[in-house]
N, C-alpha and C. Protein backbone atom coordinates (compact mmCIF):
# COMPACT_ATOMS: atom_id res chain seq x y z
N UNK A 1 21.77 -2.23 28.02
CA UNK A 1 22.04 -3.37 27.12
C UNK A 1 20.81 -4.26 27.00
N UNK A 2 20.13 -4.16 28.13
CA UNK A 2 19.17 -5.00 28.06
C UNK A 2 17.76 -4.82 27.12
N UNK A 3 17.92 -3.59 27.53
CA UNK A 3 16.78 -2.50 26.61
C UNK A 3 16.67 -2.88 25.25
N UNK A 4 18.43 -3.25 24.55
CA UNK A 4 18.45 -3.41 22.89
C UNK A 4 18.17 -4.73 22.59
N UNK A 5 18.15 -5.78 23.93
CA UNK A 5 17.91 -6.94 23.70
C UNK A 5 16.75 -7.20 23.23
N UNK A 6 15.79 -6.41 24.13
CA UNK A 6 14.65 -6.73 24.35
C UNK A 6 13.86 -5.77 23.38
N UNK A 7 14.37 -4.97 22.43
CA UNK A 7 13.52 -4.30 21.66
C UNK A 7 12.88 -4.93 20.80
N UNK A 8 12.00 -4.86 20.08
CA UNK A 8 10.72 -5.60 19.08
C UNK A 8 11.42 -5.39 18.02
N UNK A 9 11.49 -6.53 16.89
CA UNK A 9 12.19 -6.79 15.73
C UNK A 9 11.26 -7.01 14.54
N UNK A 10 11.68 -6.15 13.68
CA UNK A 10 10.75 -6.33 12.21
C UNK A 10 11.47 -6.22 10.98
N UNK A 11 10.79 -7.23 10.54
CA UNK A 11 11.28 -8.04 9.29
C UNK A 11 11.12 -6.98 8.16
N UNK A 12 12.59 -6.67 7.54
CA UNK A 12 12.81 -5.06 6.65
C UNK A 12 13.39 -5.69 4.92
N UNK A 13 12.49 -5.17 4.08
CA UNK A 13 13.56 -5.75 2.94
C UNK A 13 13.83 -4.10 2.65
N UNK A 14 13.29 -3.09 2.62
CA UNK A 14 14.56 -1.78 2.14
C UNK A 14 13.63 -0.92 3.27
N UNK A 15 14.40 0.32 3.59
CA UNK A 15 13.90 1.28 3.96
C UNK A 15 14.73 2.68 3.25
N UNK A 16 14.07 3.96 2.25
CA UNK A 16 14.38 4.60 1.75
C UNK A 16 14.02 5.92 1.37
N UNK A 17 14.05 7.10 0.87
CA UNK A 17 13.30 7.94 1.12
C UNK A 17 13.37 7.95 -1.17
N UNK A 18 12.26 8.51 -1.27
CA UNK A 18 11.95 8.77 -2.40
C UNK A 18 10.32 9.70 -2.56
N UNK A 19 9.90 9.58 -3.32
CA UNK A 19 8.20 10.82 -4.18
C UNK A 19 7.15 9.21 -4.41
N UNK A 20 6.27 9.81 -3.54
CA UNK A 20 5.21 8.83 -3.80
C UNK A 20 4.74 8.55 -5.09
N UNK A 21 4.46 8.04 -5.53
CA UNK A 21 4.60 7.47 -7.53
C UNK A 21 3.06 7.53 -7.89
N UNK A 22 2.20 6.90 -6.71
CA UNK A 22 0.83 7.09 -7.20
C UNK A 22 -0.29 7.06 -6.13
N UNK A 23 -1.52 7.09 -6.97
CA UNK A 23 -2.51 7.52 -6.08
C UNK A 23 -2.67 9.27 -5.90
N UNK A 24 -3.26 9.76 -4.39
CA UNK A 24 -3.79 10.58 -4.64
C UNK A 24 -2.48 11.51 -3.93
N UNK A 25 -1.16 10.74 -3.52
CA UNK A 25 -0.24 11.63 -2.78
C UNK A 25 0.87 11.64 -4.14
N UNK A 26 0.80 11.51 -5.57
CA UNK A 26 2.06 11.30 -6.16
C UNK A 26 2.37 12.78 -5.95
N UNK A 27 3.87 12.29 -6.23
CA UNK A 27 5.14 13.42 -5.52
C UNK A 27 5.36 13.60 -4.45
N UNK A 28 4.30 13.23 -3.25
CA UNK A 28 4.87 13.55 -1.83
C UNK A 28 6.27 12.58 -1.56
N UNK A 29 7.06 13.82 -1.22
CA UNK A 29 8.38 13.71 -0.37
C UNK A 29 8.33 12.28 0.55
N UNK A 30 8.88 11.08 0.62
CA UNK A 30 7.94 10.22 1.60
C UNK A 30 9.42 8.88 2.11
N UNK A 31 9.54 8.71 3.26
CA UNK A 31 10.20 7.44 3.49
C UNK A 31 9.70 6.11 3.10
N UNK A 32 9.65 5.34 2.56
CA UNK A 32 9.14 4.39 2.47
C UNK A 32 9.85 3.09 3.38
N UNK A 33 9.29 2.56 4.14
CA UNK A 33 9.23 1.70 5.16
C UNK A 33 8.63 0.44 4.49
N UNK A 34 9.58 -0.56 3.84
CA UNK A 34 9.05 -1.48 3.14
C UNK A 34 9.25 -3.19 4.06
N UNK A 35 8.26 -3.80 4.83
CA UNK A 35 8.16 -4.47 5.85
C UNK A 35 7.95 -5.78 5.09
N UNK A 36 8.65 -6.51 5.25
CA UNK A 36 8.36 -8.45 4.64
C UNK A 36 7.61 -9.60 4.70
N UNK A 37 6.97 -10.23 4.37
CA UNK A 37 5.87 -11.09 4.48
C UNK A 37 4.47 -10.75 3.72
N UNK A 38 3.59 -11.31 3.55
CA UNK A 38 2.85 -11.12 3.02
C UNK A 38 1.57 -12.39 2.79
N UNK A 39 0.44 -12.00 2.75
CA UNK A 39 -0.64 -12.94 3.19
C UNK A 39 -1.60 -13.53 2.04
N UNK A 40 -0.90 -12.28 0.79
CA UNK A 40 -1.09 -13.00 -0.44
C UNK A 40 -0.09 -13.49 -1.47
N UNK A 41 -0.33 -14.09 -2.95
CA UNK A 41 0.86 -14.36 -3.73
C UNK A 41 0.66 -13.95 -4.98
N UNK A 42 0.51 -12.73 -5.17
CA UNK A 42 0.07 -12.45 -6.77
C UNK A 42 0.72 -12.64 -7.66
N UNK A 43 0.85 -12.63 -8.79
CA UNK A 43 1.88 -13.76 -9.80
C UNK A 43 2.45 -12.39 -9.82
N UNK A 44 2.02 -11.13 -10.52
CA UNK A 44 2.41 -10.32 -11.25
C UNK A 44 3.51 -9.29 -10.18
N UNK A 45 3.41 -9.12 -8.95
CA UNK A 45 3.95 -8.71 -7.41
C UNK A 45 5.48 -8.42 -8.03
N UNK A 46 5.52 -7.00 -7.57
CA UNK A 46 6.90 -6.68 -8.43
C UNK A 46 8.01 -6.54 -6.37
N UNK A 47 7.42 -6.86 -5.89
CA UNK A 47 8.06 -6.48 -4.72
C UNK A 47 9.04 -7.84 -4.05
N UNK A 48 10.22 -8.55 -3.42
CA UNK A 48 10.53 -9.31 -3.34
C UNK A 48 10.17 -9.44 -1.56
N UNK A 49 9.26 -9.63 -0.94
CA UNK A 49 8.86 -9.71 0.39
C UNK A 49 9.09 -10.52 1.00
N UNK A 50 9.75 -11.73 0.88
CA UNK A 50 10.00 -12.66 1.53
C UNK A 50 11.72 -12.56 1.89
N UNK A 51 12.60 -11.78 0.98
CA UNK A 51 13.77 -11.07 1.57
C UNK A 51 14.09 -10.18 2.38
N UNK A 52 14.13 -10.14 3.33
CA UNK A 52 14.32 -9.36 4.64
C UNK A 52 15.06 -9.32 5.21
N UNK A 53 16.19 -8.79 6.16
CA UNK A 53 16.87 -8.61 7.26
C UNK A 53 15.83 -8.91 9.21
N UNK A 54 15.91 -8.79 9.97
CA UNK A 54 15.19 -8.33 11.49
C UNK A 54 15.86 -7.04 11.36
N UNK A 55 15.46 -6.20 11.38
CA UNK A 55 15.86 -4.48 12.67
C UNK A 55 15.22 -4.75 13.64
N UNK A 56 16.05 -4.02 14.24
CA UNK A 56 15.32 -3.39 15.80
C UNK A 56 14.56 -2.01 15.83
N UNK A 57 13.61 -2.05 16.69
CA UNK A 57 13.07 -0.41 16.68
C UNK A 57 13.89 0.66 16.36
N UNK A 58 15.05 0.67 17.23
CA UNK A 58 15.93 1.76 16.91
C UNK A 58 16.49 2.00 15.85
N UNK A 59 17.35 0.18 15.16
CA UNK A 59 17.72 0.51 13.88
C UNK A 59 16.74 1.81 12.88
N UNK A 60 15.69 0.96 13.04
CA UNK A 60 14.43 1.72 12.34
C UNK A 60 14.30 3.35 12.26
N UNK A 61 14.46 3.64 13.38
CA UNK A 61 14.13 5.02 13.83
C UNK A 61 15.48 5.57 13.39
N UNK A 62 16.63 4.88 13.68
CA UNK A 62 17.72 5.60 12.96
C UNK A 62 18.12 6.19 11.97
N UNK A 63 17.47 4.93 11.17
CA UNK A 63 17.47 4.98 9.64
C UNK A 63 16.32 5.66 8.93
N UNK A 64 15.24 5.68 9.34
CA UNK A 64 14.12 7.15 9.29
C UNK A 64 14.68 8.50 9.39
N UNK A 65 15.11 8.61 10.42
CA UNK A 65 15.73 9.97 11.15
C UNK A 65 16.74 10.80 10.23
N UNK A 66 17.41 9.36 9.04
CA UNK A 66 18.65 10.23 8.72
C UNK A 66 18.05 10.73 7.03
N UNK A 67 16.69 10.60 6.84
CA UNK A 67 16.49 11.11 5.54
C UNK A 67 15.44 12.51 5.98
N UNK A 68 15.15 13.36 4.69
CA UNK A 68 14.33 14.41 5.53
C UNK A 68 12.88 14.89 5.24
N UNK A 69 12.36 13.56 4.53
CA UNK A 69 10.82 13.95 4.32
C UNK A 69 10.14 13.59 6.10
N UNK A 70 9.07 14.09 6.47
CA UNK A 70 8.08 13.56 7.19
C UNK A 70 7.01 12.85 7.00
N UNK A 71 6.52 12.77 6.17
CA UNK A 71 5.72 11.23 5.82
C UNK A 71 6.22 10.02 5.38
N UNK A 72 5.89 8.87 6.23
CA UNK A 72 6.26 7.70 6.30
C UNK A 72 5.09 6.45 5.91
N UNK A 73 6.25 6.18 4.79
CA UNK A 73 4.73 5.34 4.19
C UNK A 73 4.93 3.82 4.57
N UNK A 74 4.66 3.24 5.02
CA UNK A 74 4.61 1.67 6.02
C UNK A 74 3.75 0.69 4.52
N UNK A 75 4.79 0.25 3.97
CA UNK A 75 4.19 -0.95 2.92
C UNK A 75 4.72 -2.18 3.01
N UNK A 76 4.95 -2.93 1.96
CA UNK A 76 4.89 -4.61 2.02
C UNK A 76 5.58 -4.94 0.64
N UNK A 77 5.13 -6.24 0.49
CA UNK A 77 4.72 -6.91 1.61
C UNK A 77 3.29 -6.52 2.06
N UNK A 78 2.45 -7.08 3.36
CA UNK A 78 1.52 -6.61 3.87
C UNK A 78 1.98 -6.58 5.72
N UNK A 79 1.97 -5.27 5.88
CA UNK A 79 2.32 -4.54 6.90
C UNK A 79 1.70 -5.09 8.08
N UNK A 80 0.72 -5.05 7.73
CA UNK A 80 -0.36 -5.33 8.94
C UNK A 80 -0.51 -7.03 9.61
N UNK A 81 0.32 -7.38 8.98
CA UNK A 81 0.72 -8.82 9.16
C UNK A 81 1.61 -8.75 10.39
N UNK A 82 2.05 -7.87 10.98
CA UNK A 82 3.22 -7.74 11.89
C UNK A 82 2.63 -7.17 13.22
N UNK A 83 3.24 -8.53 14.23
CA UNK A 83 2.20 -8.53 15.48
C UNK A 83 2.47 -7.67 16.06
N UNK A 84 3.43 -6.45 15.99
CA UNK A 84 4.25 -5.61 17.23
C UNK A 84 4.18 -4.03 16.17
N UNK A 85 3.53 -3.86 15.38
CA UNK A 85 3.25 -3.04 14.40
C UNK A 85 3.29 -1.85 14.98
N UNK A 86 2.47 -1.57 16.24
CA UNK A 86 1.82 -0.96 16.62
C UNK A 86 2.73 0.23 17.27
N UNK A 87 4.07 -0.63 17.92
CA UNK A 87 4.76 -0.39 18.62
C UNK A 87 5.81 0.44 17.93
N UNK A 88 6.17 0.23 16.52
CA UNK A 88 6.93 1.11 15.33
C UNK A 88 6.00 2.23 15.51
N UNK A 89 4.56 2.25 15.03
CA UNK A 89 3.90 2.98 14.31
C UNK A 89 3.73 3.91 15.80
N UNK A 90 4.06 3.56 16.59
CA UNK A 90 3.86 4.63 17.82
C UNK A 90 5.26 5.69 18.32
N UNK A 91 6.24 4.60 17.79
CA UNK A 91 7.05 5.54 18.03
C UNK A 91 7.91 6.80 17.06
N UNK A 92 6.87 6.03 16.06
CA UNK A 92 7.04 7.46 14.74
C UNK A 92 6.18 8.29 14.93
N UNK A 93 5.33 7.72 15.31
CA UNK A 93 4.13 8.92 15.39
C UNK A 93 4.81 10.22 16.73
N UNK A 94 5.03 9.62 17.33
CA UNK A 94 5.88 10.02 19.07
C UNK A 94 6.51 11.23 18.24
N UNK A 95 7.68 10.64 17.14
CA UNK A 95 8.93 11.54 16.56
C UNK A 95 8.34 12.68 15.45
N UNK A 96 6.90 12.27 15.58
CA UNK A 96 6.48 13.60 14.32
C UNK A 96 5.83 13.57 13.20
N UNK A 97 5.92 12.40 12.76
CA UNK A 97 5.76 11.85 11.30
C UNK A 97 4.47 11.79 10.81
N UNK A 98 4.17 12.03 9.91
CA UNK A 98 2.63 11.52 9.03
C UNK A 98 2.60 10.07 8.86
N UNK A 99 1.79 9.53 8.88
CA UNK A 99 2.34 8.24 9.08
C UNK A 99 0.76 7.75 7.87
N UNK A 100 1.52 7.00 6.90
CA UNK A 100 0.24 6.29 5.55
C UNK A 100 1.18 5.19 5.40
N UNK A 101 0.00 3.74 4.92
CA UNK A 101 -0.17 2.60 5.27
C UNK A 101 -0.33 2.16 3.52
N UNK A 102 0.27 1.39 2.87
CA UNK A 102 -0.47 0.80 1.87
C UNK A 102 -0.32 -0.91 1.94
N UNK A 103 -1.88 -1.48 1.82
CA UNK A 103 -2.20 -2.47 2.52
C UNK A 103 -2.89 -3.14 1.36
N UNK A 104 -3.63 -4.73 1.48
CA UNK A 104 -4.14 -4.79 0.57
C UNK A 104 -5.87 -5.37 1.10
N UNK A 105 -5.70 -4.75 2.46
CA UNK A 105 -7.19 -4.22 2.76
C UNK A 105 -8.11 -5.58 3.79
N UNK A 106 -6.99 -6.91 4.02
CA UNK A 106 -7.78 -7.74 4.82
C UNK A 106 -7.91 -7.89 6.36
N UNK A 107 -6.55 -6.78 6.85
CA UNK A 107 -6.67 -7.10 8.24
C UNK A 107 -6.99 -5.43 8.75
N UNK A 108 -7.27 -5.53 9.86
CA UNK A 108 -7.59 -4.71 10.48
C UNK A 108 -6.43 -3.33 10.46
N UNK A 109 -6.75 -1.68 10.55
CA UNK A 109 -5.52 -0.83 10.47
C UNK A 109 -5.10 -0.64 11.54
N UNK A 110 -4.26 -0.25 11.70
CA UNK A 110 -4.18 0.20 13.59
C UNK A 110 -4.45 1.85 13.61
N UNK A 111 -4.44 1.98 14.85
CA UNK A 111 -5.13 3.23 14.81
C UNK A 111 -4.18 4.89 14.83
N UNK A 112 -2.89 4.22 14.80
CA UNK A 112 -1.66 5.69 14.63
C UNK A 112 -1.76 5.74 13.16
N UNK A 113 -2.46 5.13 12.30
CA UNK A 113 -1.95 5.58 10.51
C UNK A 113 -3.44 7.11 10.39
N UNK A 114 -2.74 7.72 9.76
CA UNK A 114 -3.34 8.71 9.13
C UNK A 114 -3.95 8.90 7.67
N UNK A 115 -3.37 7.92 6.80
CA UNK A 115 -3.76 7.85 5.62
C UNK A 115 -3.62 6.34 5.23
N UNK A 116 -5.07 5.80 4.79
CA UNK A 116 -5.07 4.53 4.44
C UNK A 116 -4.48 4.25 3.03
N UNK A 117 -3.96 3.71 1.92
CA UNK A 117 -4.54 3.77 0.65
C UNK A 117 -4.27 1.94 0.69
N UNK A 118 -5.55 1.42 0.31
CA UNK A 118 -5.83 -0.35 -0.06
C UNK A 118 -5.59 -0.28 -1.73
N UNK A 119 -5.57 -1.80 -2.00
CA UNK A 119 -5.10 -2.00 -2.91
C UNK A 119 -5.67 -3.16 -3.06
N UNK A 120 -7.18 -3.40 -2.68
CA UNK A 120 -7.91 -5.09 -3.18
C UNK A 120 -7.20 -5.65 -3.80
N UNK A 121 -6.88 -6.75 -4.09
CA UNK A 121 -6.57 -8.17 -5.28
C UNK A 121 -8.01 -9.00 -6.12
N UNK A 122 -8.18 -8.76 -6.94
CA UNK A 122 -9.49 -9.16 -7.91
C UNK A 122 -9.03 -10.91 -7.87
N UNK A 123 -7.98 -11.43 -7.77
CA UNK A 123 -7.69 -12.74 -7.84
C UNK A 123 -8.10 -13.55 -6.48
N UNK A 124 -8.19 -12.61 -5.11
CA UNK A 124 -8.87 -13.19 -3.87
C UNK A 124 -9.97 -12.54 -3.49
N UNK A 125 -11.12 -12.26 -4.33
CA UNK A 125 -12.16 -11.87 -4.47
C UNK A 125 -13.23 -12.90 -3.03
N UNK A 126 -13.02 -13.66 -3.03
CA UNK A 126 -13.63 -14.45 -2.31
C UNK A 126 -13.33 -13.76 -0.86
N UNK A 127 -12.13 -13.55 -0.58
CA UNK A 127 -11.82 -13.44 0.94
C UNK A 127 -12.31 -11.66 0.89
N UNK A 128 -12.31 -10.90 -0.01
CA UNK A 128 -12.86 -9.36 0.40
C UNK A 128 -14.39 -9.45 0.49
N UNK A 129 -14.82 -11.05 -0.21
CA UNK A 129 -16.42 -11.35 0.32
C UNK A 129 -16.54 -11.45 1.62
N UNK A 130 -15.87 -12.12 2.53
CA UNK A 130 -15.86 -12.36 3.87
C UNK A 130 -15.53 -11.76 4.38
N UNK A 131 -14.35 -11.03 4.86
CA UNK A 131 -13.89 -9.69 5.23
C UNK A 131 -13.05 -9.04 5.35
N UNK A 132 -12.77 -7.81 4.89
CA UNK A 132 -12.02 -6.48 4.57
C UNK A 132 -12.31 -5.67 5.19
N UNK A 133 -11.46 -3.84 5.18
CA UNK A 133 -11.72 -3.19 6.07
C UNK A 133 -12.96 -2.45 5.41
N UNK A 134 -13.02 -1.18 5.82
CA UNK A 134 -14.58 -0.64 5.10
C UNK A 134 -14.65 0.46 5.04
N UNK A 135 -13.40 1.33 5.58
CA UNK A 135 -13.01 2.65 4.86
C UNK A 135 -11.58 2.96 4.85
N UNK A 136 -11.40 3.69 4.03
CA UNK A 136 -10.27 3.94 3.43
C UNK A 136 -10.26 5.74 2.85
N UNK A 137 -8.85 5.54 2.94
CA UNK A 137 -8.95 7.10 2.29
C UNK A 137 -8.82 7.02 0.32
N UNK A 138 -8.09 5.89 -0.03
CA UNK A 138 -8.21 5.32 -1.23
C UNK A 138 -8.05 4.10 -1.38
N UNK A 139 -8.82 3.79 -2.38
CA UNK A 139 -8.53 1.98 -3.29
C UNK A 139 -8.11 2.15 -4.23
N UNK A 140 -6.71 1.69 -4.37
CA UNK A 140 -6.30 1.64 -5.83
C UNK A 140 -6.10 -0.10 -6.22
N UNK A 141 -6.99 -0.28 -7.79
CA UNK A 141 -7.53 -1.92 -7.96
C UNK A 141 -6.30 -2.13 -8.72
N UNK A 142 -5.39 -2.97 -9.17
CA UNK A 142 -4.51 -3.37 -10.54
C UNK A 142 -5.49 -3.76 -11.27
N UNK A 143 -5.80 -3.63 -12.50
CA UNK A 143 -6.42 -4.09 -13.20
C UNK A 143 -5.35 -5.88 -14.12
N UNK A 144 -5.64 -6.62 -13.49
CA UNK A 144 -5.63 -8.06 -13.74
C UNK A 144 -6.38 -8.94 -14.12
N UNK A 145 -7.28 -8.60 -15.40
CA UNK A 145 -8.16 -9.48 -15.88
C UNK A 145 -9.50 -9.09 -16.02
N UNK A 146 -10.65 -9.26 -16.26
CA UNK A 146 -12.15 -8.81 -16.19
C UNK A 146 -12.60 -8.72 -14.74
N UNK A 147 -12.45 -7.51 -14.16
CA UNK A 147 -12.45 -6.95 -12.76
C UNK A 147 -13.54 -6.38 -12.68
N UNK A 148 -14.37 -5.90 -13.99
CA UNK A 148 -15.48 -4.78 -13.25
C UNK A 148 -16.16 -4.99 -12.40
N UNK A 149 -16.96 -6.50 -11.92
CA UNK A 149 -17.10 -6.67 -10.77
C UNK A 149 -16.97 -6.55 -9.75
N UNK A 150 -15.67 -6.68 -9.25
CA UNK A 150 -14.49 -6.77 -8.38
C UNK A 150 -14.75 -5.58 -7.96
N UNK A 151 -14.37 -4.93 -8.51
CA UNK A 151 -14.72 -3.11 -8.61
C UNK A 151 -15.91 -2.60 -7.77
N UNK A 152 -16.62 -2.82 -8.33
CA UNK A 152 -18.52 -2.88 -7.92
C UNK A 152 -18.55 -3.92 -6.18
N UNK A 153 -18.02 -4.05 -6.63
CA UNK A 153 -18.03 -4.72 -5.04
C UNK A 153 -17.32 -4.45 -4.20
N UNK A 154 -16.29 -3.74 -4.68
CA UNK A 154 -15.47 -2.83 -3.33
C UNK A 154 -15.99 -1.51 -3.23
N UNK A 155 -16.70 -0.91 -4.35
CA UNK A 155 -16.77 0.32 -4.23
C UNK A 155 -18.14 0.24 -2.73
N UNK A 156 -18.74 -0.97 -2.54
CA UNK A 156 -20.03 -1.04 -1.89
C UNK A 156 -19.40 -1.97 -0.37
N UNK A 157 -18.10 -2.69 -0.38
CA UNK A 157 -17.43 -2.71 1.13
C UNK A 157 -16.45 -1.83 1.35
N UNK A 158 -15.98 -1.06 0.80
CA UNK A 158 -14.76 -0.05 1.40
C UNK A 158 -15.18 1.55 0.91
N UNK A 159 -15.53 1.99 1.87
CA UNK A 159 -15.99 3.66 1.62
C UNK A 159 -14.59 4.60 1.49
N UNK A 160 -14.57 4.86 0.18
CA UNK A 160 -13.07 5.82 0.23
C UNK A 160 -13.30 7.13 -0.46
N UNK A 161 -12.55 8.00 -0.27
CA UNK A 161 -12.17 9.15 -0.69
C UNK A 161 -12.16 9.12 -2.83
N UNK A 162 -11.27 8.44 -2.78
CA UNK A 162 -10.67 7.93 -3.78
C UNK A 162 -10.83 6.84 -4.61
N UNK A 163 -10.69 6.46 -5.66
CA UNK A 163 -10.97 4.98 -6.12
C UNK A 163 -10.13 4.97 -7.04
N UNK A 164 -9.15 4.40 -7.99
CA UNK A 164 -8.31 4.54 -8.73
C UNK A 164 -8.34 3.23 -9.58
N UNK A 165 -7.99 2.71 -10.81
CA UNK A 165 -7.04 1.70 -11.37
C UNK A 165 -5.96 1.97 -11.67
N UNK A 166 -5.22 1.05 -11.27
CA UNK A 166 -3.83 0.79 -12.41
C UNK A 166 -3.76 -0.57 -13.03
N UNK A 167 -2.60 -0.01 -14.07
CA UNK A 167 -2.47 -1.15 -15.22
C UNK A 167 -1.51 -2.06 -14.53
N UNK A 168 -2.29 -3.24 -14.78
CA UNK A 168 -0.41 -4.52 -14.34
C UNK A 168 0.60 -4.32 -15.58
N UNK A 169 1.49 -4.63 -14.75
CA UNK A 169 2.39 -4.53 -15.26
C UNK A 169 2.91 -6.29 -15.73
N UNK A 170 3.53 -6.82 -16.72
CA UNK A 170 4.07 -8.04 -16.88
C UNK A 170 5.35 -7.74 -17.57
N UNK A 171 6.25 -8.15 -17.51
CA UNK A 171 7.46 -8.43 -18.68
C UNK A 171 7.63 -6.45 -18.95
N UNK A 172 7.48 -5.97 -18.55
CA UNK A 172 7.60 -4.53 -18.51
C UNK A 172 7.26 -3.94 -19.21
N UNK A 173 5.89 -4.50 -19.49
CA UNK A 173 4.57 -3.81 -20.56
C UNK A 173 3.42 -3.87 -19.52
N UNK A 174 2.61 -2.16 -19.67
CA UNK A 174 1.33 -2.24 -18.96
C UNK A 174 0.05 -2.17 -19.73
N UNK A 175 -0.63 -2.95 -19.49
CA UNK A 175 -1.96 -3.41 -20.45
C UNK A 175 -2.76 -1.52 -20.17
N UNK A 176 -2.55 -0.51 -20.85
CA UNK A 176 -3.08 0.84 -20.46
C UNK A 176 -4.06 0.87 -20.90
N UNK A 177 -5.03 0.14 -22.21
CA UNK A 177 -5.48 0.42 -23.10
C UNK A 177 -6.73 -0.71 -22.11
N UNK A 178 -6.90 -1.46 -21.86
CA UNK A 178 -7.39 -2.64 -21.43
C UNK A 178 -8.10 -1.97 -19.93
N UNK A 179 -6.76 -0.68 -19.15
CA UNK A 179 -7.23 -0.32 -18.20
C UNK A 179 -8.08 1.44 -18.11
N UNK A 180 -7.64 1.70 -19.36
CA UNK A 180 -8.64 3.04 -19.64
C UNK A 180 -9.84 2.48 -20.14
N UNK A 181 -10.58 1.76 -20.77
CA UNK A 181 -11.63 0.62 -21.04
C UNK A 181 -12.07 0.80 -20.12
N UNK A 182 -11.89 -0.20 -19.18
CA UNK A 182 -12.63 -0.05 -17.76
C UNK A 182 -12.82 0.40 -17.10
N UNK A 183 -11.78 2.09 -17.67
CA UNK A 183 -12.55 3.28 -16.66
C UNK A 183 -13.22 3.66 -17.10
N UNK A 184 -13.78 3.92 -18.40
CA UNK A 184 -14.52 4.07 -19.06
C UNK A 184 -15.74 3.65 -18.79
N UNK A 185 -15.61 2.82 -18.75
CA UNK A 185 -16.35 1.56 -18.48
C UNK A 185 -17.65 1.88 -16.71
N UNK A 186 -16.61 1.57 -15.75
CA UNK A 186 -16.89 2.43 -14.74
C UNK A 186 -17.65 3.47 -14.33
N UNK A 187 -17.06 4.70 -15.49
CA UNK A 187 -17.60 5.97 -14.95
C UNK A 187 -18.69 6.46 -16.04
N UNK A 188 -19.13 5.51 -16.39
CA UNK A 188 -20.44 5.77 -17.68
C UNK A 188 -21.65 5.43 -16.70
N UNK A 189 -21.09 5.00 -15.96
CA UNK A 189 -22.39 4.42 -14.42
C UNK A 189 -23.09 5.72 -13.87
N UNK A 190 -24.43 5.89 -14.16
CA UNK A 190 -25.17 6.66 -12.87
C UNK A 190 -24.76 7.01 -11.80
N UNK A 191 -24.82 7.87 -11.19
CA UNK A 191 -24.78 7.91 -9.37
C UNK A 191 -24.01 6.87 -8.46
N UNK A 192 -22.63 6.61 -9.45
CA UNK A 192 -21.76 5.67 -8.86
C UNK A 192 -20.29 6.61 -8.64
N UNK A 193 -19.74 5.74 -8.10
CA UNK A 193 -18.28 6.51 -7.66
C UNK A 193 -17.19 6.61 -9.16
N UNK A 194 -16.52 8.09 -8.69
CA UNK A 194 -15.61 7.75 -10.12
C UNK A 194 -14.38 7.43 -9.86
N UNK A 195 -13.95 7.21 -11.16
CA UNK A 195 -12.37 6.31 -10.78
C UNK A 195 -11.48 6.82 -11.78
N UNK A 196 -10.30 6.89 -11.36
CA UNK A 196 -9.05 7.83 -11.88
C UNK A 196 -8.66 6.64 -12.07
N UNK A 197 -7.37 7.48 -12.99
CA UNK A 197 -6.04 6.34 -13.29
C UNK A 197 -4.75 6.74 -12.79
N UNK A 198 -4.52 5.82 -11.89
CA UNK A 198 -3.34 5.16 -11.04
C UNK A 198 -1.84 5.27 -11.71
N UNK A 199 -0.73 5.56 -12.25
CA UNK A 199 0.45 4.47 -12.79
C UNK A 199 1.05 4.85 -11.81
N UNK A 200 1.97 3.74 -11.67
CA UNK A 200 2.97 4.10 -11.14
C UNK A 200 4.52 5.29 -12.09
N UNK A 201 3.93 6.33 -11.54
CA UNK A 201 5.15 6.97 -12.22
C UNK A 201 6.24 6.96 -11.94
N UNK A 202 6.78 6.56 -10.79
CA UNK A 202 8.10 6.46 -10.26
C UNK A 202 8.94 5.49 -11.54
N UNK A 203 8.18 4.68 -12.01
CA UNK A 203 8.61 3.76 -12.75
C UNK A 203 9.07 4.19 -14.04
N UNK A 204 8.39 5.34 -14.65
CA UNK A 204 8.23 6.29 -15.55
C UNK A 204 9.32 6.87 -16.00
N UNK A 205 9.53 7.01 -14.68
CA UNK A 205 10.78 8.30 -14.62
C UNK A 205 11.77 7.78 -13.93
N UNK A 206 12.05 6.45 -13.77
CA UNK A 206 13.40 5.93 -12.81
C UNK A 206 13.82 5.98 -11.51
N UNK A 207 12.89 6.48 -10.91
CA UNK A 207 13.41 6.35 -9.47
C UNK A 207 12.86 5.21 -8.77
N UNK A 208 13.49 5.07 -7.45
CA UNK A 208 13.00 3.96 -6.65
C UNK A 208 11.54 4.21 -5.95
């Protein structure tokens, strides 16, 4: 009894299994582990992170256990905000799991994730001046405004695999046209990194 008392509690707004929507894993089979709080406030943030329940480890693991992909994707919210992180992410790792992180790249990763993918914010440009992490397996940017900068400057603090945009989304229109431009834009560059396009397809096609 004491054991359940004393287990480490984290702040959950859904946990669910569904197909990764984007980036460089869309379609993977994947739990999504969606954790509450968050260290930024982007206007456009389709996620409600400040609604949460506490679980307990076990809840957690329970409710993992009963869907049947093996990769577990740990998002936000921003994940890494959570002081006992370590202690989830160890005991999935323990049970088997692939374990990928989507973050938005200011705090440190811990060291059980297997697949990074960041997600800079062009609106706190200032704080990825001071400091962010510095590799990644991908960056995917939202495109929110005249970013090419933004861009150019992550591609030169975060070394990734990958580099991606996606379009924001507002009022349930995505500026696509605004964000193929700037890939365009992008990959007309010399001996620079190239950059794909991101959507979220889950959205596309209706699933969660």
């Amino acid at each position: 009894m004491n054991s359940l008392i004393n287990e480490p509690k984290f702040p959950i707004v859904e946990i669910f299994e569904s197909l990764q929507g984007e980036g460089m894993n869309t379609g993977m089979p994947s739990v999504f582990v969606r954790l509450g709080k968050c260290n930024l406030a982007c206007p456009w943030c389709d996620t409600h992170y400040n609604d949460f329940e506490l679980w307990s480890l076990s809840q957690i693991m329970e409710k993992v256990r009963s869907f049947s992909a093996k990769n577990v994707i740990i998002t936000g919210g921003e994940p890494t905000l959570q002081p006992k992180l370590s202690l989830l992410l160890e005991a999935l790792k323990q049970a088997g799991y692939f374990l990928a992180i989507e973050t938005n790249g200011l705090k440190d990763i811990p060291a059980q994730i297997d697949f990074i993918a960041t997600s800079p914010k062009a609106m706190y440009a200032e704080k990825y001046q001071r400091r962010c992490i510095s590799t990644a397996d991908e960056v995917r940017i939202v495109v929110d405004g005249d970013i090419q900068a933004f861009c150019e400057i992550i591609e030169n603090k975060i070394h990734a695999s990958g580099y991606f945009l996606s379009p924001c989304e507002k009022n349930g229109e995505m500026n696509l046209l605004e964000t193929i431009t700037l890939l365009g834009q992008l990959n007309a560059r010399a001996n620079k990194p190239k950059w794909q396009l991101s959507i979220q397809t889950h959205k596309l096609i209706g699933i969660e």
